[in-house]
Protein backbone atom coordinates (compact mmCIF):
# COMPACT_ATOMS: atom_id res chain seq x y z
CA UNK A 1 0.00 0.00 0.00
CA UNK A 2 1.26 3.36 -0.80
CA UNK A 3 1.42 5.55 2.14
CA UNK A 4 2.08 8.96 2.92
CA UNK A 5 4.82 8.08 4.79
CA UNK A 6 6.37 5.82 1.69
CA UNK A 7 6.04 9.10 -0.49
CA UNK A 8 7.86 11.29 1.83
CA UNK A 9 10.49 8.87 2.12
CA UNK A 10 10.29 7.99 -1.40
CA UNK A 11 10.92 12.33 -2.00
CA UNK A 12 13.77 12.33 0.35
CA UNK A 13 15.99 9.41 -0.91
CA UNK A 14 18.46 10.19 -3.07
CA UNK A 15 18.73 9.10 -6.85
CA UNK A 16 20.80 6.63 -7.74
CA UNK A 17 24.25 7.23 -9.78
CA UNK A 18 23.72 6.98 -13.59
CA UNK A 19 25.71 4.49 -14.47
CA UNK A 20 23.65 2.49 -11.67
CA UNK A 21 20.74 3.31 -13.45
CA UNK A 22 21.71 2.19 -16.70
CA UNK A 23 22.85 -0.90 -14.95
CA UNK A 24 19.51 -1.96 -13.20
CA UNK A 25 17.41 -1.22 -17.16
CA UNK A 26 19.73 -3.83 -18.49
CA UNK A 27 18.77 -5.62 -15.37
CA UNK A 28 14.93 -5.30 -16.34
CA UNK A 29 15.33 -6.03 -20.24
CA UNK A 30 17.05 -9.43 -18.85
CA UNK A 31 13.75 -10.25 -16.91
CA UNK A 32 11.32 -9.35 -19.71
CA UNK A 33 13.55 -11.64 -22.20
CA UNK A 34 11.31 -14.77 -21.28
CA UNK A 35 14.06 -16.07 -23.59
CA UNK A 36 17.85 -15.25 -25.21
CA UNK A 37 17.34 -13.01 -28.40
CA UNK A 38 13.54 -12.34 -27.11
CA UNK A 39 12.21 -9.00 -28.96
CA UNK A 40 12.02 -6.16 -26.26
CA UNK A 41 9.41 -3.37 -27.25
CA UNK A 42 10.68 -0.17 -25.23
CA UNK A 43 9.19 2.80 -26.86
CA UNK A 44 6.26 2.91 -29.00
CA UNK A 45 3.95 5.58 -30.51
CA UNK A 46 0.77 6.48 -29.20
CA UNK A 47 -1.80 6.71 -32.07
CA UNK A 48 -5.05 7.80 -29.89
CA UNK A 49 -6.39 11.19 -31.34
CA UNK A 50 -3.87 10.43 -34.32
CA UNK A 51 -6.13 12.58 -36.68
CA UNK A 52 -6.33 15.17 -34.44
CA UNK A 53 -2.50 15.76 -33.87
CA UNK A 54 -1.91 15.11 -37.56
CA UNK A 55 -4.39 18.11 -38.09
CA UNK A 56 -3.30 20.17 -35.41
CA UNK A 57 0.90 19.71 -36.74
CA UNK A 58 1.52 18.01 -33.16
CA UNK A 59 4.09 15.08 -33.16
CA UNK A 60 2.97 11.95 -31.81
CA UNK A 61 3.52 11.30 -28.24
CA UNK A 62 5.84 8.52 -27.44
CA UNK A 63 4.93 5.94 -24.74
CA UNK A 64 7.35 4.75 -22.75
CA UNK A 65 7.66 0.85 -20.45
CA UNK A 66 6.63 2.08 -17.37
CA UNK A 67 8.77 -0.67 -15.83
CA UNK A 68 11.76 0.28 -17.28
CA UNK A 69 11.07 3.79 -16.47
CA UNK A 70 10.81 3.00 -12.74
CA UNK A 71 13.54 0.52 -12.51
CA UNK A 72 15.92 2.71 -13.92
CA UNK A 73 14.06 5.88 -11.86
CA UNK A 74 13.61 7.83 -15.19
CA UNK A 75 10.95 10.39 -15.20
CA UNK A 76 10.89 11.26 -18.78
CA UNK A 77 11.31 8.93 -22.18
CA UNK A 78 14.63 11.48 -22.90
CA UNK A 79 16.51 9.96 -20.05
CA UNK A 80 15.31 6.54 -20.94
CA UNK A 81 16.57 7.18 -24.21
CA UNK A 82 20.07 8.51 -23.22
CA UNK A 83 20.40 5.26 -21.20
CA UNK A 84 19.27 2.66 -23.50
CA UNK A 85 21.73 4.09 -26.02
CA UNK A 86 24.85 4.44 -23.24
CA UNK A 87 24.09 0.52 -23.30
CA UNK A 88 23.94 0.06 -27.01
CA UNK A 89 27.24 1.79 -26.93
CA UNK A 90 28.70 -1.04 -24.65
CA UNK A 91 27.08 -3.54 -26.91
CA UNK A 92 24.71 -5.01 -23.81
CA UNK A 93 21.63 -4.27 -25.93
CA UNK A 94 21.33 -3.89 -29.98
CA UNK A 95 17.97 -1.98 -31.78
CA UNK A 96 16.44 -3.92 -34.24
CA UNK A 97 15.40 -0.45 -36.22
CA UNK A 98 19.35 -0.33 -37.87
CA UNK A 99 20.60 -0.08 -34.34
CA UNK A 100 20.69 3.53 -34.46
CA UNK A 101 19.80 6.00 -32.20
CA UNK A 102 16.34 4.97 -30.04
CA UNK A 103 13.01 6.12 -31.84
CA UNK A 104 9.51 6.06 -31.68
CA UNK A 105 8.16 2.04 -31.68
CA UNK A 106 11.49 0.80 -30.74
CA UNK A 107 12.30 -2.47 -29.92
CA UNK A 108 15.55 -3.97 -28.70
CA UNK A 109 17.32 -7.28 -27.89
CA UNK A 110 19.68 -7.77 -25.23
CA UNK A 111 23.06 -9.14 -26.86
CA UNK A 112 25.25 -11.95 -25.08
CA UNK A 113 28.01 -9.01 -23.87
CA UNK A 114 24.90 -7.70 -22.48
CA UNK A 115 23.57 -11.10 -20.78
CA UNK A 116 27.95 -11.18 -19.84
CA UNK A 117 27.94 -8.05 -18.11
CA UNK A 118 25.27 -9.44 -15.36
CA UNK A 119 27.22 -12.92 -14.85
CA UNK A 120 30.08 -11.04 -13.40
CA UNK A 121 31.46 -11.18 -10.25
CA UNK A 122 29.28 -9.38 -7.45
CA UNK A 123 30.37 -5.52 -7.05
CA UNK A 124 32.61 -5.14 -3.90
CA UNK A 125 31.28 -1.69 -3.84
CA UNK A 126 27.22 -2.72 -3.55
CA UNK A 127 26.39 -1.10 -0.13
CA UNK A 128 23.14 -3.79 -0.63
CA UNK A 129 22.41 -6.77 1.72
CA UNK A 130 20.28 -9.21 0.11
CA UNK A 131 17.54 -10.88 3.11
CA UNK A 132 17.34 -14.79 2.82
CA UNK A 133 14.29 -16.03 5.07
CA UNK A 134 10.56 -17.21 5.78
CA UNK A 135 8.29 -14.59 4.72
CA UNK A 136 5.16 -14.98 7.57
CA UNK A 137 3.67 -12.48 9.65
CA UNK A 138 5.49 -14.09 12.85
CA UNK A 139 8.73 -12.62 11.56
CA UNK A 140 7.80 -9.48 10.43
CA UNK A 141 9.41 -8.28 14.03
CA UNK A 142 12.81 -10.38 13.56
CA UNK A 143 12.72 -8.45 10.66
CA UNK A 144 11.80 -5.05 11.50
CA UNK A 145 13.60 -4.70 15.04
CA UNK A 146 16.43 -7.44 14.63
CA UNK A 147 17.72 -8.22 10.63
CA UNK A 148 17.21 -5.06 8.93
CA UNK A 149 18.50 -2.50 11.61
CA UNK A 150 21.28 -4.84 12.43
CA UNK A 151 22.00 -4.33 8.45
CA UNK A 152 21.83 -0.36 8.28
CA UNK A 153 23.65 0.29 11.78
CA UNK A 154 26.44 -1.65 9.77
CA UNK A 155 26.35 1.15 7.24
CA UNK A 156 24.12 -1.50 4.75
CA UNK A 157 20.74 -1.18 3.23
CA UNK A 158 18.49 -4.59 3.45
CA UNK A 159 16.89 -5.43 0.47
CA UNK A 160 13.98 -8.21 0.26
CA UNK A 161 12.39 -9.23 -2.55
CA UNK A 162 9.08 -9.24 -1.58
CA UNK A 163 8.78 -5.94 -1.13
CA UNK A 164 10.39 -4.78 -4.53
CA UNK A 165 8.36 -4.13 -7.83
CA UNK A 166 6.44 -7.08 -8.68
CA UNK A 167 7.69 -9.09 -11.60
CA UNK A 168 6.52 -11.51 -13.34
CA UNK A 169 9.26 -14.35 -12.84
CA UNK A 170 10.50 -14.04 -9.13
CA UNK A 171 13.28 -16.37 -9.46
CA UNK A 172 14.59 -14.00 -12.08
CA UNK A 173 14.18 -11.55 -9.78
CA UNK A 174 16.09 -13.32 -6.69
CA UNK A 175 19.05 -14.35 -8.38
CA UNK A 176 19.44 -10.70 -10.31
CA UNK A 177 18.94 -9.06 -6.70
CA UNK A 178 21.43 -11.35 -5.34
CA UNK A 179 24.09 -11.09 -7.78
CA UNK A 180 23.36 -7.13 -7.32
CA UNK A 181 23.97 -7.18 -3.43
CA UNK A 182 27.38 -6.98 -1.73
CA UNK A 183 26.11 -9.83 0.57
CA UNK A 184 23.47 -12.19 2.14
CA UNK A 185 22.11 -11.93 5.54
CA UNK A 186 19.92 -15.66 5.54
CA UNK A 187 17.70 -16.89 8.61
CA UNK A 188 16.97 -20.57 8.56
CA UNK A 189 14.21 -20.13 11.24
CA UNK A 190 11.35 -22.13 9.83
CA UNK A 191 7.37 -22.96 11.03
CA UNK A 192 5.46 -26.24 11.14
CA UNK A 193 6.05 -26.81 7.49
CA UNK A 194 9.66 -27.65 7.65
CA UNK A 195 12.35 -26.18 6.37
CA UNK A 196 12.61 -23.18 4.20
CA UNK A 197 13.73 -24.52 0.64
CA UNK A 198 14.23 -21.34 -0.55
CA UNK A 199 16.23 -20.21 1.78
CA UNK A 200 18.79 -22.74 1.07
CA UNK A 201 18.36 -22.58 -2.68
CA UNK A 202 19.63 -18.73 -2.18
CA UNK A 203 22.19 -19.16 -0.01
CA UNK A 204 23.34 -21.65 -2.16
CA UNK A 205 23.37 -19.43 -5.19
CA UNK A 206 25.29 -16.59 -3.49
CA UNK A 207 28.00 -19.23 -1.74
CA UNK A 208 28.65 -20.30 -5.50
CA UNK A 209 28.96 -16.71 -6.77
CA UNK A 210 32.09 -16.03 -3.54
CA UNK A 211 29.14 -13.65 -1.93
CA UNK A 212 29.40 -13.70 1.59
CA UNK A 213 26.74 -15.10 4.10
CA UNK A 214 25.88 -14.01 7.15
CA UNK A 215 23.71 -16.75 8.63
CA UNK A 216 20.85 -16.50 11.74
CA UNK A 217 18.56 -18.78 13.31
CA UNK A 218 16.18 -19.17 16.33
CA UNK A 219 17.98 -20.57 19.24
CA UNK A 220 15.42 -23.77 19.49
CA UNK A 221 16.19 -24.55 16.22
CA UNK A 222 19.76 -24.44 15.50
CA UNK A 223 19.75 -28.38 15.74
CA UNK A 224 17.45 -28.84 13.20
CA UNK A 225 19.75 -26.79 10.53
CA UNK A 226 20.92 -29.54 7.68
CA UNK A 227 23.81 -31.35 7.53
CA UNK A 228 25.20 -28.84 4.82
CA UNK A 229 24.94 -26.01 6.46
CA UNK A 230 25.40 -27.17 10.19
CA UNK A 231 28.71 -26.37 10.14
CA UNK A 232 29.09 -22.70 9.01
CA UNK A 233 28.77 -19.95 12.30
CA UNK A 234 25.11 -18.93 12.93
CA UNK A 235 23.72 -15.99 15.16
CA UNK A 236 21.49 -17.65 17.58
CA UNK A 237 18.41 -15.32 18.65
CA UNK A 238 15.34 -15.76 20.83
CA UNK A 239 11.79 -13.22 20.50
CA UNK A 240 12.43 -11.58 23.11
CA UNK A 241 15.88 -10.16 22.93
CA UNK A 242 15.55 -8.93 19.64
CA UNK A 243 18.15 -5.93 20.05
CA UNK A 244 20.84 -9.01 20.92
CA UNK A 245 20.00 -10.11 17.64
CA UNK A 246 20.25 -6.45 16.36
CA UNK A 247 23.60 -6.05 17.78
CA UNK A 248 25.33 -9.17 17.13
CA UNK A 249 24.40 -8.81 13.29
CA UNK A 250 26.04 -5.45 13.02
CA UNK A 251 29.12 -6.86 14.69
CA UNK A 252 29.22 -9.82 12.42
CA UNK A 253 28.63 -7.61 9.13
CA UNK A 254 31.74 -5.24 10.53
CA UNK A 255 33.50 -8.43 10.91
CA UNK A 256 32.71 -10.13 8.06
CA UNK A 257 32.30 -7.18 5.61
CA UNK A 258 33.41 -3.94 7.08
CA UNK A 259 31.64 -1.20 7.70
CA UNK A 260 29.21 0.63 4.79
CA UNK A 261 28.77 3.51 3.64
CA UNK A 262 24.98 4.52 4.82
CA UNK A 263 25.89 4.84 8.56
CA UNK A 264 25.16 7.56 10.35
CA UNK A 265 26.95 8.74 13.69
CA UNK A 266 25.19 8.07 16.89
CA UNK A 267 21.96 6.93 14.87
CA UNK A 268 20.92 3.91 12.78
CA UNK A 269 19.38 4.24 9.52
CA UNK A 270 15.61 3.30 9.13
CA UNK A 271 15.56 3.35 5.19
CA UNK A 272 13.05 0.65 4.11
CA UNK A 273 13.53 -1.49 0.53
């Protein structure tokens, strides 16, 4: 839900870098390629009241992904424009209208260099934490008053997928965040169910890419972690010391990681993803 509160914060954050932004469209186009070499419409003409504009001398106004413009936090079609062709310089996405500059109805493909450029090694300079664990209303407080404060007194802004902009293919999503972040903070707490597959599907992913985890777990169920995973150092926490948990990730990132960027003296940061 869209709150006032989200909009003031939403005002107040600052814009990302450009070559960031440029970064996370190429990001975007990956998604919406359901396949390699899969036809990407990006700008396209809109032909409402054609006759009118035609009579009144009025170009045609050009319509742009609103996906693309919000993952890439472009407020107009020009700057969507300026960085679709920054990455058909690099050769990470080609035009099929003669590849030249980006028009009206214009589609692109993203090219292997540009499928490449995301397999890379994670970026040591991310100041992202990527947030592994079961998503239930009984851990929205581990969350809220343990994880993600423990992340951003550590200078480190948590990022969780559920509460990014919905895509179609969440997996996609996952393993693009992932690959994005500088490193995983994963809780293996579970409920009746059983164990959280997912949990260990994406800690797996980011232990094969050399991304760091930073593991957690509720103290009654460290003995039912698996075999795999038994062995690696977890932060033990109970309900109600949830500020020990708070505390002892901070001191692990530090350890781990070093300290971010996004701390503030004498005050943690409260920035929600």
């Amino acid at each position: 839900m869209v709150t006032e509160e989200l909009l003031e914060k939403s005002r107040s954050d600052p814009s990302l870098p450009v070559a960031e932004r440029a970064n996370r469209l190429l990001e975007y186009l990956v998604l919406r390629s359901e396949s390699i070499g899969k036809e990407i419409l990006l700008l396209r003409h809109d032909t409402s009241d054609a006759l009118l504009r035609v009579v009144a001398d009025a170009p045609l106004r050009v319509v742009a992904d609103a996906l693309a413009l919000a993952w890439s936090e472009s407020t107009t079609t020009d700057e969507l424009t300026f960085l679709c062709n920054d990455l058909t310089d690099k050769g990470w996405i080609r035009g099929l209208r003669g590849g030249g500059p980006i028009d009206s109805n214009y589609t692109i493909v993203v090219t292997v260099q540009g499928y490449n450029a995301l397999d890379q090694p994670p970026d040591s300079e991310s100041n992202e934490a990527f947030v592994a664990m079961w998503i239930d209303k009984s851990m929205d407080d581990v969350f809220e008053r343990g994880i993600r404060p423990g992340i951003e007194d550590a200078g480190y802004t948590a990022v969780r997928i559920d509460r990014q902009l919905k895509v179609d293919k969440i997996d996609d999503a996952i393993l693009a965040a992932i690959r994005q972040c500088r490193f995983v903070v994963a809780d293996f707490t579970h409920g009746d169910a059983g164990v959280r597959g997912s949990v260990y599907f994406e800690v797996g992913f980011a232990r094969g890419l050399g991304i760091d985890v930073i593991s957690t777990c509720r103290a009654d169920q460290i003995n039912a972690l698996q075999f795999d995973t038994r062995q690696y150092y977890h932060i033990e926490w109970e309900c109600n010391k949830l500020h020990d948990l708070r505390k002892q990730v901070a001191e692990r990132i530090r350890a781990r990681i070093g300290q971010g960027t996004g701390a503030t003296e004498g005050a943690p940061l409260l920035r929600s993803t």
